[in-house]
C-alpha atoms as a PDB file:
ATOM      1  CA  UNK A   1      66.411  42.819  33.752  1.00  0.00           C
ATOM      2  CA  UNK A   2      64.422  39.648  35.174  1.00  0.00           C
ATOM      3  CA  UNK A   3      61.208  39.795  36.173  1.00  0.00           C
ATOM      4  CA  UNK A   4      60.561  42.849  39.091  1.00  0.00           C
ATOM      5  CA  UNK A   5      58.265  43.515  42.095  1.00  0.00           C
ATOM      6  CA  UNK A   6      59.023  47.086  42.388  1.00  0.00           C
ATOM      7  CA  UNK A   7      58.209  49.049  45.193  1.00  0.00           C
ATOM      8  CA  UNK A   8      58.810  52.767  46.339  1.00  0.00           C
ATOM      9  CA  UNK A   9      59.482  53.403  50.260  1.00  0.00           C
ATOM     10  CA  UNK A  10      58.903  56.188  52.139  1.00  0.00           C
ATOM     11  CA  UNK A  11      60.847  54.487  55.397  1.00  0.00           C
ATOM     12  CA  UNK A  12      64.165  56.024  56.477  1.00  0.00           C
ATOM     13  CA  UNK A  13      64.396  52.830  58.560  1.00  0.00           C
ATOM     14  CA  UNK A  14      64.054  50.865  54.801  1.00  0.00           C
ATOM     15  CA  UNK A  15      67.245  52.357  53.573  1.00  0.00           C
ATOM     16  CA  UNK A  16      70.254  50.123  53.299  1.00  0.00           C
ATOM     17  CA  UNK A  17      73.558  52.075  53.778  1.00  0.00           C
ATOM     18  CA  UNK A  18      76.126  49.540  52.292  1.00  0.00           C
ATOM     19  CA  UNK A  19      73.434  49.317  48.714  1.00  0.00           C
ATOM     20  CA  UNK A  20      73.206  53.044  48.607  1.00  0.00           C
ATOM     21  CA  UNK A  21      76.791  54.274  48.899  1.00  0.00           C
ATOM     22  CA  UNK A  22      77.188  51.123  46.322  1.00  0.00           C
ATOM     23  CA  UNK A  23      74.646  52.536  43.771  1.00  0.00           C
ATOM     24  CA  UNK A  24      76.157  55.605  44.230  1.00  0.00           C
ATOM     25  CA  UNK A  25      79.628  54.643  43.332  1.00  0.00           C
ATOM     26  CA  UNK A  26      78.071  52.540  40.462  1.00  0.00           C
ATOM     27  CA  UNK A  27      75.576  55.020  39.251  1.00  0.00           C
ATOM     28  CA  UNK A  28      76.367  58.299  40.464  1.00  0.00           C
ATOM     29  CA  UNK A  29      79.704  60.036  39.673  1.00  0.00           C
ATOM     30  CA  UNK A  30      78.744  63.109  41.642  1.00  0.00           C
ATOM     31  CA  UNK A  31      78.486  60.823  44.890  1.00  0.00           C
ATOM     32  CA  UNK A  32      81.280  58.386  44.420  1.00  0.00           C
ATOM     33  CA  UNK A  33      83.467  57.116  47.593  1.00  0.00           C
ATOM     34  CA  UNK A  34      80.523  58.502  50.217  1.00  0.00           C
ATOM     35  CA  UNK A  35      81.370  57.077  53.598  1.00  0.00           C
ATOM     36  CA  UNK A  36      78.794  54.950  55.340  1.00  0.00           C
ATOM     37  CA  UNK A  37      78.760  57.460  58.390  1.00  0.00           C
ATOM     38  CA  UNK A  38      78.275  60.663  56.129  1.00  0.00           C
ATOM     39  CA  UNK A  39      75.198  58.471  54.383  1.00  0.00           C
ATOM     40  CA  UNK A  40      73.542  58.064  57.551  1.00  0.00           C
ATOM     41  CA  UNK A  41      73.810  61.700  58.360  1.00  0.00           C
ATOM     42  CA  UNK A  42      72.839  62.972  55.515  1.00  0.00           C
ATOM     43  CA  UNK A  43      69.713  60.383  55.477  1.00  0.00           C
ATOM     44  CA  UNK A  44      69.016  61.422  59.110  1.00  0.00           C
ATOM     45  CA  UNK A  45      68.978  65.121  58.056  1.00  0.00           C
ATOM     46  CA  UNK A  46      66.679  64.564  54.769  1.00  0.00           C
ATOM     47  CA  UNK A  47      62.831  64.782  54.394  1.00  0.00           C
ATOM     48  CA  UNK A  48      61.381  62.554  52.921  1.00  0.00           C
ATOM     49  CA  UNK A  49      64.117  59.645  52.146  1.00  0.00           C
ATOM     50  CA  UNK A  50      62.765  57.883  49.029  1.00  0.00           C
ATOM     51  CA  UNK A  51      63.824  54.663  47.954  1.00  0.00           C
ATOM     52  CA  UNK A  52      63.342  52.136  44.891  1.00  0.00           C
ATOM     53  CA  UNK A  53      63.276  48.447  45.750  1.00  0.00           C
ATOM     54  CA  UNK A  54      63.489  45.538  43.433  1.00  0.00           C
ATOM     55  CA  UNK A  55      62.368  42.872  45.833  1.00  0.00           C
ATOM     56  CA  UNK A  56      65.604  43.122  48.377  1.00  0.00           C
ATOM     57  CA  UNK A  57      67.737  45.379  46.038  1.00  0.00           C
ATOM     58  CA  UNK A  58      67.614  48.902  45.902  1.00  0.00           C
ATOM     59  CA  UNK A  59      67.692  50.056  42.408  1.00  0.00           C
ATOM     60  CA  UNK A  60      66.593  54.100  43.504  1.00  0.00           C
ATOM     61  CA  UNK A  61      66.989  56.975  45.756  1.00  0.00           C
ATOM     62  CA  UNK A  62      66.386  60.545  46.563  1.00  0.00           C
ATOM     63  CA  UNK A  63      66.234  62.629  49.539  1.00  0.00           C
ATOM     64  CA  UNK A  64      65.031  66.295  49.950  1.00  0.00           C
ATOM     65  CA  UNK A  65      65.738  69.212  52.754  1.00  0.00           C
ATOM     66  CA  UNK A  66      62.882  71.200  53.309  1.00  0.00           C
ATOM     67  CA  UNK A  67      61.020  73.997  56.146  1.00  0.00           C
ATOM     68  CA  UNK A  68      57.920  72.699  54.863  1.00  0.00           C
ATOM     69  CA  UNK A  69      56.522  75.732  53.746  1.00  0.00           C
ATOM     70  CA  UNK A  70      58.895  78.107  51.340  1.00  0.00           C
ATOM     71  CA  UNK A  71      61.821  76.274  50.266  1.00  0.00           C
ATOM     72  CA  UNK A  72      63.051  72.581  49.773  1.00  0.00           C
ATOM     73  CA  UNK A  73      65.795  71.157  47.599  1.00  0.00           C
ATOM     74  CA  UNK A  74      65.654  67.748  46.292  1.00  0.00           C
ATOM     75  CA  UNK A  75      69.477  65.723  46.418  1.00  0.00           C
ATOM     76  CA  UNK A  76      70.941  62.505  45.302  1.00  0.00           C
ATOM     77  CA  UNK A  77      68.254  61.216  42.870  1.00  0.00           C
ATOM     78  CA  UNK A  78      69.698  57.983  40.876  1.00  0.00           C
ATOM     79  CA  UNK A  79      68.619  54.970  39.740  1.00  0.00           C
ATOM     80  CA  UNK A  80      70.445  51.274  38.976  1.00  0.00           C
ATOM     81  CA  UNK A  81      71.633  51.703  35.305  1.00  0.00           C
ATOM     82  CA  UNK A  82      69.774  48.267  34.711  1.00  0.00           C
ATOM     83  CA  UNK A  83      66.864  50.106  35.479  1.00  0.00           C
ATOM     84  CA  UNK A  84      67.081  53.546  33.767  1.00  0.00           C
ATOM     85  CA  UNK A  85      64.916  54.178  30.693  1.00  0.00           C
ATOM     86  CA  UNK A  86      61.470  52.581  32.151  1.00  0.00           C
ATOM     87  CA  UNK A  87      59.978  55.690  34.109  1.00  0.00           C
ATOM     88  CA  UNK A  88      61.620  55.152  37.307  1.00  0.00           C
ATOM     89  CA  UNK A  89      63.587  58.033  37.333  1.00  0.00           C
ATOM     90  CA  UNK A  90      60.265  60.186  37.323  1.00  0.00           C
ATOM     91  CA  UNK A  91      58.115  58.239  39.495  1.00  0.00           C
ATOM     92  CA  UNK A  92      60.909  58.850  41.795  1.00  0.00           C
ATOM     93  CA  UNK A  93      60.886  62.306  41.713  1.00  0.00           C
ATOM     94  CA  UNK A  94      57.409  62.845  41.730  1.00  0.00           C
ATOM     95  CA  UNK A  95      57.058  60.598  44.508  1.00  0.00           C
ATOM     96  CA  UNK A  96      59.474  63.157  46.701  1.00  0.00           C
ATOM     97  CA  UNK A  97      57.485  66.253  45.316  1.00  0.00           C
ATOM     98  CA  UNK A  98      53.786  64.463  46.735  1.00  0.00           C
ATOM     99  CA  UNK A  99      55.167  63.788  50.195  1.00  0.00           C
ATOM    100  CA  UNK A 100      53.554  66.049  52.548  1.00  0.00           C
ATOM    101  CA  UNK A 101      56.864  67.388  53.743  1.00  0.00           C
ATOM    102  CA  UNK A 102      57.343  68.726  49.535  1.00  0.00           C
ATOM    103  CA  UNK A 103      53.900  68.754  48.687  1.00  0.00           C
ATOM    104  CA  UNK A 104      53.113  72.475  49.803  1.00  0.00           C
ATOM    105  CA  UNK A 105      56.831  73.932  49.266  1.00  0.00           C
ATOM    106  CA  UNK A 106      56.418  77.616  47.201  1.00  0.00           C
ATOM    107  CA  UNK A 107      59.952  76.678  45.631  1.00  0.00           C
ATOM    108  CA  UNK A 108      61.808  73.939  44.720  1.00  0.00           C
ATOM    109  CA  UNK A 109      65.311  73.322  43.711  1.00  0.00           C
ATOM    110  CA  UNK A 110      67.809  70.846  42.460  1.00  0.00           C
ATOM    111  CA  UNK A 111      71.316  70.555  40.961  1.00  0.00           C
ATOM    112  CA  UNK A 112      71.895  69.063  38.471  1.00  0.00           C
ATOM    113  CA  UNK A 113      75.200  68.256  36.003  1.00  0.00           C
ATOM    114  CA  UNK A 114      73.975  66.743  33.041  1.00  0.00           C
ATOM    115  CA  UNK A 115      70.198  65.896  33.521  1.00  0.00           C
ATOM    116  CA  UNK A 116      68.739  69.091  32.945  1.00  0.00           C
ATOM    117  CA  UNK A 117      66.234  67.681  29.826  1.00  0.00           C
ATOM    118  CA  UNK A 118      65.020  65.173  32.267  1.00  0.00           C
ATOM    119  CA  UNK A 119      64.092  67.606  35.008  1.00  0.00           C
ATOM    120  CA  UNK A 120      62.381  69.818  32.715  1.00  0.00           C
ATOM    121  CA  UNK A 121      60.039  67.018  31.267  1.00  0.00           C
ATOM    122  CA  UNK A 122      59.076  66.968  34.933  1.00  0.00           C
ATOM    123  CA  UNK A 123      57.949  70.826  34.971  1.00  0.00           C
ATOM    124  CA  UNK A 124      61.775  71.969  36.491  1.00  0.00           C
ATOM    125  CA  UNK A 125      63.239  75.115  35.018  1.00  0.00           C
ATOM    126  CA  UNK A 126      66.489  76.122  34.138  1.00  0.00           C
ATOM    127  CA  UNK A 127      67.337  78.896  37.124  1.00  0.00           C
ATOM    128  CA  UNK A 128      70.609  81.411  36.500  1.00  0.00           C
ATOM    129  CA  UNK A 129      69.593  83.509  39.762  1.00  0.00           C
ATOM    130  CA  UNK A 130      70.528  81.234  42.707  1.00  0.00           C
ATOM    131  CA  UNK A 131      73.795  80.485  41.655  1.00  0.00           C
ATOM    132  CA  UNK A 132      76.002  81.294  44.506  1.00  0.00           C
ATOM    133  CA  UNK A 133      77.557  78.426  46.685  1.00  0.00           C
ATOM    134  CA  UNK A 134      80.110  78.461  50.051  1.00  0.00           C
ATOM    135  CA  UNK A 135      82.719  75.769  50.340  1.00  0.00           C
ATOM    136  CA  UNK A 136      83.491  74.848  53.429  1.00  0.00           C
ATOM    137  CA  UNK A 137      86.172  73.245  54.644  1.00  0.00           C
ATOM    138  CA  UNK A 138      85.570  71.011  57.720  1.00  0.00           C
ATOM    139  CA  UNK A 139      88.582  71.494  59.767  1.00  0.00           C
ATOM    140  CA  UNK A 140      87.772  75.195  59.283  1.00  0.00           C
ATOM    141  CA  UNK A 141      84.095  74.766  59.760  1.00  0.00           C
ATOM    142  CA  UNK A 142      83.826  73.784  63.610  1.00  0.00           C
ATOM    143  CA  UNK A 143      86.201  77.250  64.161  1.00  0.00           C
ATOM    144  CA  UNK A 144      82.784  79.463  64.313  1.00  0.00           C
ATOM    145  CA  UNK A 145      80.928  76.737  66.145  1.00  0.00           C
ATOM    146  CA  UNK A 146      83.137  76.294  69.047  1.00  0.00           C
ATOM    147  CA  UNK A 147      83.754  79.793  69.078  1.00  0.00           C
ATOM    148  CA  UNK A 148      79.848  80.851  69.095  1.00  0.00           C
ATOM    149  CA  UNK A 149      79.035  77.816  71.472  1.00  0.00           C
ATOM    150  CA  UNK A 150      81.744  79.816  73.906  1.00  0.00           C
ATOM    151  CA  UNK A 151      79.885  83.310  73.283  1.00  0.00           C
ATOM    152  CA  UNK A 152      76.775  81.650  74.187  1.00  0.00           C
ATOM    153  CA  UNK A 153      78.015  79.758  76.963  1.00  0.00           C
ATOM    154  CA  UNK A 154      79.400  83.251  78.193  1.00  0.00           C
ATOM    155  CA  UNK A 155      76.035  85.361  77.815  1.00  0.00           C
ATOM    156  CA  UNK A 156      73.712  82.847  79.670  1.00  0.00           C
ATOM    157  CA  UNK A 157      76.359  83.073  82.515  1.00  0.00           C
ATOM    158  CA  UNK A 158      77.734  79.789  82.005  1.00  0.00           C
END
């Protein structure tokens, strides 16, 4: 690694697609082959959108869902490889749970495959009673949408 300027962004407007679904596929095998159009969703979606900048390279991300107040789940933390090992990883995450959007949250979670140690040198802890998940699949998935859009539609007298 060369000499750095490091910075941390807050700015959704800061985040590069192409670099992050290309850190991804280099550093994250959870997140591999993202499109560009499901990044930008899932970036629109997210608060706060974090990212790690070496000068005009982004080297770091994370994003969190939250309703401000009870819950919020933090996704999609990595950093550059070249960069792992110096603290990043933790500033990174700390920096999403100070953002006023995290900040006040009574509860929150992450997944994790491998990086459990790392999250609990943070203060996260290992959770066996929210286990449960729903796969969806998407051609499936706009079935109760259309379907609830037509039951609405039908009860406002449209």
């Amino acid at each position: 690694m060369k000499s750095t300027q490091i910075r941390f962004s807050d700015r959704k407007s800061d985040i590069d697609l192409v670099q992050l679904q290309q850190l991804f596929n280099l550093a994250a095998f959870w997140a591999e082959n993202r499109s560009i159009s499901d990044l930008s969703t899932a970036i629109a979606n997210s608060q706060p959108v974090i990212s790690v900048w070496d000068r005009a390279r982004m080297i770091g991300a994370a994003r969190a869902t939250s309703d401000g107040i009870y819950r919020a789940t933090i996704w999609d933390v990595v950093v550059h490889p070249e960069y792992r090992g110096i603290g990043l990883g933790s500033k990174l995450v700390e920096t999403v749970l100070s953002h006023p959007h995290i900040r006040k949250v009574e509860r929150v979670y992450l997944m994790t495959t491998h990086q459990q140690n790392f999250y609990e040198k943070i203060g996260f802890q290992q959770n066996s009673t929210t286990t449960m998940v729903l796969y969806q699949n998407t051609d499936q998935a706009n079935f109760p949408t259309q379907l609830l859009e037509v039951q609405l539609q039908n009860s406002l007298g449209g």
